[in-house]
Protein backbone atom coordinates (compact mmCIF):
# COMPACT_ATOMS: atom_id res chain seq x y z
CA UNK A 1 -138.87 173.35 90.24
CA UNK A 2 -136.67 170.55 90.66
CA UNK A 3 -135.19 168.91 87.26
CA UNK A 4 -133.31 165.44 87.49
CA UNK A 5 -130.66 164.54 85.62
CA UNK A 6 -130.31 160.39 84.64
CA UNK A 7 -128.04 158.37 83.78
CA UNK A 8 -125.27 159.29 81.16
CA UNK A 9 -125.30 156.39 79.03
CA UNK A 10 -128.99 154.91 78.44
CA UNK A 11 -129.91 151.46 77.79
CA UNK A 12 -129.11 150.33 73.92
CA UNK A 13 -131.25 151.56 71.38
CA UNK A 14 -133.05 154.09 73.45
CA UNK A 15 -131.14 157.37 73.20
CA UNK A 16 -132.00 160.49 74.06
CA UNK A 17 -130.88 163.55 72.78
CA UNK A 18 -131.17 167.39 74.30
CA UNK A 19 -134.94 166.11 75.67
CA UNK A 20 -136.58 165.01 72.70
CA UNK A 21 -138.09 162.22 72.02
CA UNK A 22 -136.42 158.63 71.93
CA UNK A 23 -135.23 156.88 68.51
CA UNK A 24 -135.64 152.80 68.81
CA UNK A 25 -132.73 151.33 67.12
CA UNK A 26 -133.96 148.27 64.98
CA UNK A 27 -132.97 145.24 67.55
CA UNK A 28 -135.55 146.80 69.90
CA UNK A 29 -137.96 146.55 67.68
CA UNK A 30 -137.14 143.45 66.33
CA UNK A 31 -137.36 141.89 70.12
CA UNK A 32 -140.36 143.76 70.74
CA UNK A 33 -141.47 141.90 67.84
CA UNK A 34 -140.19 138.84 69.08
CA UNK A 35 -142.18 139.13 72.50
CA UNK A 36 -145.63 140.32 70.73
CA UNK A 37 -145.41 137.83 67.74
CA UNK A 38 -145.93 140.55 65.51
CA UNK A 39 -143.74 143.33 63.76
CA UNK A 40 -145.09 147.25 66.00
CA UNK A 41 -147.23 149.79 64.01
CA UNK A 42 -146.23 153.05 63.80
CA UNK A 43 -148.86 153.84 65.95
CA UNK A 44 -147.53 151.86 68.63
CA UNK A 45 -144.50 152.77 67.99
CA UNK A 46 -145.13 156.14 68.35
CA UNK A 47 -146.66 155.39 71.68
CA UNK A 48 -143.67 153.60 73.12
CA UNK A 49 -141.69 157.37 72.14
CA UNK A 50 -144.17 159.60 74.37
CA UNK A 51 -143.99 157.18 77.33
CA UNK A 52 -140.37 157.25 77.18
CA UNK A 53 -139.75 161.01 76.17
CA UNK A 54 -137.37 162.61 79.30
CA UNK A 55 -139.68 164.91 81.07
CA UNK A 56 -136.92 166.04 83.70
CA UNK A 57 -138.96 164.16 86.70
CA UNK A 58 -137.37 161.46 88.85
CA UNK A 59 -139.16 158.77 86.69
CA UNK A 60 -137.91 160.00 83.48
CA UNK A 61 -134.90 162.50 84.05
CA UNK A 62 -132.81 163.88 81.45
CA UNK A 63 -130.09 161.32 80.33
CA UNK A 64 -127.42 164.86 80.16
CA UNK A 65 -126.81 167.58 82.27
CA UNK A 66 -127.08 170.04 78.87
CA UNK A 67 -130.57 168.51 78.03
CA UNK A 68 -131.37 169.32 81.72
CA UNK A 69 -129.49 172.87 81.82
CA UNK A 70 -131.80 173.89 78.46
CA UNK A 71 -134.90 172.64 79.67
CA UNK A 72 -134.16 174.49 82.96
CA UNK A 73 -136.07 177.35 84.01
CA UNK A 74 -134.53 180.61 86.42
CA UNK A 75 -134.61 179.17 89.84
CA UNK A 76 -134.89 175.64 89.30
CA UNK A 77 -132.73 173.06 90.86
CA UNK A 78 -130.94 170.49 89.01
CA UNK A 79 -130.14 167.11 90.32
CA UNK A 80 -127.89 164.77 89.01
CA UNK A 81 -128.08 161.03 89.41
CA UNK A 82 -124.50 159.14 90.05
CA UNK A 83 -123.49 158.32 86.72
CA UNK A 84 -120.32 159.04 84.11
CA UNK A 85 -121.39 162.07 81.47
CA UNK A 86 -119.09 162.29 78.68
CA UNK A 87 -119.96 165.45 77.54
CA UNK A 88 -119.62 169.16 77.44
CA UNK A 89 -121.53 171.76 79.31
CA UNK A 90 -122.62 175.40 79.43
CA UNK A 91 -124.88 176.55 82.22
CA UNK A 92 -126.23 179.54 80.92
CA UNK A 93 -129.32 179.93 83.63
CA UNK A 94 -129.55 180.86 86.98
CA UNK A 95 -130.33 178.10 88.79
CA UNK A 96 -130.56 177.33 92.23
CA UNK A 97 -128.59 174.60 92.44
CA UNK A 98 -126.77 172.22 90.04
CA UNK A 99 -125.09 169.69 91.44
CA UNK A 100 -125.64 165.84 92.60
CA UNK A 101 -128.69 164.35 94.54
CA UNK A 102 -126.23 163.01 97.44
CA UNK A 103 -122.91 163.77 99.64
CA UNK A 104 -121.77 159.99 99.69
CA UNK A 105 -118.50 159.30 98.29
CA UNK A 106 -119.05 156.84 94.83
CA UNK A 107 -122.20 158.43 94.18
CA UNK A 108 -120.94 161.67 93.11
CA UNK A 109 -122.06 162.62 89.15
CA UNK A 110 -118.83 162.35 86.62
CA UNK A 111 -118.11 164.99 83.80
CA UNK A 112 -115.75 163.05 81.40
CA UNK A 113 -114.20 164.95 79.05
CA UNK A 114 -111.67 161.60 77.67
CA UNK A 115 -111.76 160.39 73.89
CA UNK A 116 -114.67 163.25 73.29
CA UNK A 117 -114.04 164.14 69.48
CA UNK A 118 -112.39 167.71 69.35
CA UNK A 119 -115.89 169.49 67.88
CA UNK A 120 -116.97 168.58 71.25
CA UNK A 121 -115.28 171.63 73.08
CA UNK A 122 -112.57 171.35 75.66
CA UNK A 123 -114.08 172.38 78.20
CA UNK A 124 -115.96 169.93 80.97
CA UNK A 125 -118.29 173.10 82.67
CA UNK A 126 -118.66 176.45 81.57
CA UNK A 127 -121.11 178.67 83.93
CA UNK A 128 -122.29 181.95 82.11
CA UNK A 129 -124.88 182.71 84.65
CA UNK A 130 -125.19 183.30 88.74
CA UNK A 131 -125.27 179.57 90.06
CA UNK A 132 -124.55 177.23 92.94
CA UNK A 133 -122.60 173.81 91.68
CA UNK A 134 -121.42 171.64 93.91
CA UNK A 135 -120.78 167.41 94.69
CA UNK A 136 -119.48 167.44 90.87
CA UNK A 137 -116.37 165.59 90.17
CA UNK A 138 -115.15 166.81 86.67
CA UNK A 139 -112.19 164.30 84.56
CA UNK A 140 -110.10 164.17 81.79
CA UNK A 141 -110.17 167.46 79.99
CA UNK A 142 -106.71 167.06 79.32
CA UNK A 143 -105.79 169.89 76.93
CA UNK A 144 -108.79 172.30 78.00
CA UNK A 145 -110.66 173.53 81.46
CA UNK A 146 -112.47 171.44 83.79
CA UNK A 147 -114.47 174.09 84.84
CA UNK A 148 -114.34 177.86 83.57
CA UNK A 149 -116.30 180.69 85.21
CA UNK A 150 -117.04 183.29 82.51
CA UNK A 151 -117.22 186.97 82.55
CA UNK A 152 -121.01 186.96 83.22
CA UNK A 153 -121.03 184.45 86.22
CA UNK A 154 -120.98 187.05 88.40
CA UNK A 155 -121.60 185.64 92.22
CA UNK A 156 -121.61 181.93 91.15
CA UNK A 157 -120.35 179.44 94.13
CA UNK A 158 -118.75 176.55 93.77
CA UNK A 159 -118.10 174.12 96.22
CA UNK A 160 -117.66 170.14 96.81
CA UNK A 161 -115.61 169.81 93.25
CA UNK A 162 -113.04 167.11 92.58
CA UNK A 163 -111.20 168.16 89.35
CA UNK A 164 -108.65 165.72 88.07
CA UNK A 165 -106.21 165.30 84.75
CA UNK A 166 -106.96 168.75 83.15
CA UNK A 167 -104.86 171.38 81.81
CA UNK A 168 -106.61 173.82 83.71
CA UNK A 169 -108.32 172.90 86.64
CA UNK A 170 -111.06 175.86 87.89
CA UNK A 171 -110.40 178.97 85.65
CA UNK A 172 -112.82 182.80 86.80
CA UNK A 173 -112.25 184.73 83.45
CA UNK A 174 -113.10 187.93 83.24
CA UNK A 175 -115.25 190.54 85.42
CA UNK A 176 -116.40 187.72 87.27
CA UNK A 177 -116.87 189.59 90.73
CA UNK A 178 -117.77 187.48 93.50
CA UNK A 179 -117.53 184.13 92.25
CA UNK A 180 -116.13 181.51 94.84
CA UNK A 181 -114.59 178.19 95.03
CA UNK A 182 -114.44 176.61 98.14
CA UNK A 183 -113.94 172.41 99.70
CA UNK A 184 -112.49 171.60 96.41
CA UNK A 185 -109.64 168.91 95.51
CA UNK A 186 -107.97 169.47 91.95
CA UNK A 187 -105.05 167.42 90.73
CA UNK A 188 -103.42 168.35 87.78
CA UNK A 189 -102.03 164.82 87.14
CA UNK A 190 -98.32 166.44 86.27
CA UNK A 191 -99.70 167.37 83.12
CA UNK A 192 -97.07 170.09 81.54
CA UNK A 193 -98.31 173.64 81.80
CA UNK A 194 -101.17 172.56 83.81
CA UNK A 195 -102.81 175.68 86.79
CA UNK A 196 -105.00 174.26 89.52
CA UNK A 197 -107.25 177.52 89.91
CA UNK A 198 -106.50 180.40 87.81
CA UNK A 199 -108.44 183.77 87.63
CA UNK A 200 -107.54 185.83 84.20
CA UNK A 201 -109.07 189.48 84.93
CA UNK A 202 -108.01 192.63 84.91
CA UNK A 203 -110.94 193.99 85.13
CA UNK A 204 -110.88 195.52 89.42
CA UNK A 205 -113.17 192.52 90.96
CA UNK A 206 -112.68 190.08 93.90
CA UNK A 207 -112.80 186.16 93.58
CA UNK A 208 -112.75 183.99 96.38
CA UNK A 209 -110.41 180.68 97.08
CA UNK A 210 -110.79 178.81 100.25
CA UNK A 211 -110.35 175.36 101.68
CA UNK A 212 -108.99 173.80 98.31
CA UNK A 213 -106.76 171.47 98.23
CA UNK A 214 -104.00 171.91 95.01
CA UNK A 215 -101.70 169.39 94.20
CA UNK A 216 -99.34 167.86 90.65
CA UNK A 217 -100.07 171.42 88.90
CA UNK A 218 -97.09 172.93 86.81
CA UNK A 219 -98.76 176.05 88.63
CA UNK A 220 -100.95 175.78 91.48
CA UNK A 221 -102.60 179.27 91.70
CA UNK A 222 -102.71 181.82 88.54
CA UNK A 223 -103.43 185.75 89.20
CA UNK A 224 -103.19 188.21 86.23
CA UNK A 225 -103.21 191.96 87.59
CA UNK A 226 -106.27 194.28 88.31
CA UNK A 227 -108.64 192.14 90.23
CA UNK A 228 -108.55 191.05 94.12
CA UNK A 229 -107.85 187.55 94.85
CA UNK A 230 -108.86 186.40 98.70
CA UNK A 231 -107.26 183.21 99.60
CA UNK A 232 -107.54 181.17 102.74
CA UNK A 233 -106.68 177.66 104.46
CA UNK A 234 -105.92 176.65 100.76
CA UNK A 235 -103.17 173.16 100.58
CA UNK A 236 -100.99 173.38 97.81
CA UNK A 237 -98.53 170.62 97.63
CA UNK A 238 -96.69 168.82 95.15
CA UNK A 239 -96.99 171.83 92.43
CA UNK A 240 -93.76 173.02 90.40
CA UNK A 241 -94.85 176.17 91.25
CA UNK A 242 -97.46 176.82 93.76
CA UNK A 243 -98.50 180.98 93.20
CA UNK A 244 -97.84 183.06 90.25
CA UNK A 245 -99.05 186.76 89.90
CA UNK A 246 -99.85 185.90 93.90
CA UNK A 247 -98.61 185.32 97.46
CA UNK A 248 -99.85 182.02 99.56
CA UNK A 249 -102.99 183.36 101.46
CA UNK A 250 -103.44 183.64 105.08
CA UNK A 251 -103.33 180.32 106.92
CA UNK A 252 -102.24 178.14 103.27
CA UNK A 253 -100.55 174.56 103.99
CA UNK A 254 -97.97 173.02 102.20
CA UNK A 255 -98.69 169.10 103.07
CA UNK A 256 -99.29 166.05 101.81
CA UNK A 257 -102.84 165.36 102.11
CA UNK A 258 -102.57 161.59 102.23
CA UNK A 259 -105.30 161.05 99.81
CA UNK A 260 -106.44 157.32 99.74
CA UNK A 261 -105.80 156.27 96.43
CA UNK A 262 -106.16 159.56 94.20
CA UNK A 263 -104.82 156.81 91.13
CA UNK A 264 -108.23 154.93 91.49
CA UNK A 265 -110.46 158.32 91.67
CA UNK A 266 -110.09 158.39 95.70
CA UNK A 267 -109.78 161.52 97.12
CA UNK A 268 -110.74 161.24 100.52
CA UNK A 269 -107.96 162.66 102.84
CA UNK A 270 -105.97 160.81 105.64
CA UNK A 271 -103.96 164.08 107.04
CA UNK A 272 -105.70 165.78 110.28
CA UNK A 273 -103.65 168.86 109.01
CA UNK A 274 -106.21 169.71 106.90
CA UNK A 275 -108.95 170.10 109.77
CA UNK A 276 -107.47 173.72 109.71
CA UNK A 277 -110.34 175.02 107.30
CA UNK A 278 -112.63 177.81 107.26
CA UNK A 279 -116.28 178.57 107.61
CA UNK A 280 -117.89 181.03 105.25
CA UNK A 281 -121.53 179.82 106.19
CA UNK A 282 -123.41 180.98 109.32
CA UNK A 283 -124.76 177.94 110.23
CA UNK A 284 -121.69 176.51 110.87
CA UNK A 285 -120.77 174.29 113.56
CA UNK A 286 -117.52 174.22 115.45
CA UNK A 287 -116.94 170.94 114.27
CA UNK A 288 -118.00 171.62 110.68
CA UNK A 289 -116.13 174.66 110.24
CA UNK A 290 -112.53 172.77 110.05
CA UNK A 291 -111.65 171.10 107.08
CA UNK A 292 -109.98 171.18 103.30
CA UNK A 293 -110.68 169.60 100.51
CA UNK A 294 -114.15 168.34 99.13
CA UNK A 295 -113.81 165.41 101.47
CA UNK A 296 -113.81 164.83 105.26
CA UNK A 297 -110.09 163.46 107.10
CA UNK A 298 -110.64 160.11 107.03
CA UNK A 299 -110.55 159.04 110.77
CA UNK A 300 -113.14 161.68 111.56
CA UNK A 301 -116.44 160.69 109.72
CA UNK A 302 -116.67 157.03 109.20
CA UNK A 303 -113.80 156.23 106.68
CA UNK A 304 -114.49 160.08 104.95
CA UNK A 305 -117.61 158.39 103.13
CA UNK A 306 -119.12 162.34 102.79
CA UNK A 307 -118.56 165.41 101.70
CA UNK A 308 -118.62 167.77 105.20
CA UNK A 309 -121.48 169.86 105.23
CA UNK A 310 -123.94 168.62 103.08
CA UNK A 311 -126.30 169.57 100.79
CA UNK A 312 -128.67 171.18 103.24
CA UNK A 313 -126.06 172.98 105.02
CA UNK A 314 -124.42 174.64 101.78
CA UNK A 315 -127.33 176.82 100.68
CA UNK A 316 -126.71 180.17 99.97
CA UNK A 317 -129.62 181.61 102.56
CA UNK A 318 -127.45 180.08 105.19
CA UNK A 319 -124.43 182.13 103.07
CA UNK A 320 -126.30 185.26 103.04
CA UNK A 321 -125.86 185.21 99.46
């Protein structure tokens, strides 16, 4: 099944909360008052709930990506309209895909972990189960993880991530063998102590790094001992440190990527350097097969307005996964 995702912040005095049922705050009653030239019964206000209760369709999607991830069924695909989600969230099934409903840049979904109260959690995505994420851009979890792979995520792909201002950018922990992060673009902001991707395992499993561009990181790449990190056409630049507990991986760039305005949430690239990418798909095109980051260089496709690759091209049958 396919499961949609709304908007994060509904409109005023209809909120939603995990899927159930919506609470009218007074003023909307008191205009729907207004309009009918009488005060709602219960009945009809009752009414106006089950018409408006999320259902996870297109026409009434889930206003939060955790309303949608506990709703969600093994399987099931979860899109996510463009929108800023100030929230935290644990994907504990194994969907299909979770991710947004489009490759254009601006329309991307936004997990926004700024002035949540500290109850809340500190972390922006937390993946527990086998899953394919991607087209996510993930913000201001400044003193936790944007998104953490845990020890049960085993084979979970990630791809098409921009992860900005947190401490930790993309953390596997634990036995997570297999899981990948490819086409991503994390900037740690210069935040002090801050990793771009770190994998804490000692556990003897492989993780996967490819095509991600690093930069403003205290540390750009973490490895504890035990486990086998594979790296590849990775750009680390700008980091105080660019590997600990690891060496740069075969074909890694240390350049500028040029990004267009990364201060206004911009990450499209402007350096051809980064066309030096690889393809881990098999449908693959010469052309497609040649870039960093989670955008496209921005001479080559139309001022960078999409993610390379797209949607259709990123599933894991054409993986082999």
């Amino acid at each position: 099944d396919t499961i949609f995702t709304g908007l994060a912040t509904p409109a005023v005095g209809c909120i939603f909360i995990a899927g159930v049922a919506a609470s009218f705050h007074a003023c909307d009653l008191a205009w729907a008052g207004y309009w009918q030239g009488t005060v709602p019964t219960a009945a009809q206000i009752a009414q106006m709930n089950t018409s408006m209760r999320p259902t996870g369709t297109a026409a009434l999607p889930y206003p939060c990506l955790q309303a949608a991830a506990y709703q969600g069924a093994a399987g099931d695909t979860i899109l996510i309209n463009a929108g800023t989600y100030q929230e935290t969230v644990t994907i504990a099934t194994a969907f299909d895909y979770v991710g947004a409903t489009t490759t254009t840049f601006g329309n991307w979904p936004v997990l926004f972990g700024t002035n949540l109260p500290a109850a809340a959690g500190t972390t922006g995505l937390t993946v527990t189960a086998d899953n394919e994420a991607g087209f996510l851009e993930v913000r201001g979890y400044y003193s936790g993880i944007g998104v953490l792979g845990s020890p049960t995520s085993d084979g979970t792909l990630l791809h098409h991530l921009v992860v900005d201002s947190c401490l930790n950018g993309v953390d596997f922990d634990g036995a997570c063998t297999g899981d990948t992060l490819t086409n991503a673009t994390i900037d740690g902001a210069s935040l002090g102590g801050s990793t771009g991707f770190r994998t804490t395992t000692s556990s003897a499993v492989t993780v996967v790094l490819h095509n991600t561009v690093i930069v403003n990181t205290a540390t750009g790449v973490t490895k504890t001992a035990g486990h086998t990190l594979t790296g590849n056409y990775n750009d680390l630049f700008g980091n105080t440190t660019a590997y600990s507990g690891t060496a740069a991986g075969a074909n890694d760039l240390a350049v500028t990527p040029r990004f267009r305005n990364s201060s206004g949430n911009d990450y499209r690239t402007r350096n051809l350097a980064l066309r030096a990418g690889l393809a881990l798909h098999s449908q693959a095109s010469p052309f497609d097969r040649i870039f960093m980051g989670a955008w496209w260089p921005e001479p080559l496709q139309n001022g960078g307005g999409r993610a390379w690759g797209g949607r259709l091209a990123w599933g894991r049958g054409e993986w082999g996964r």
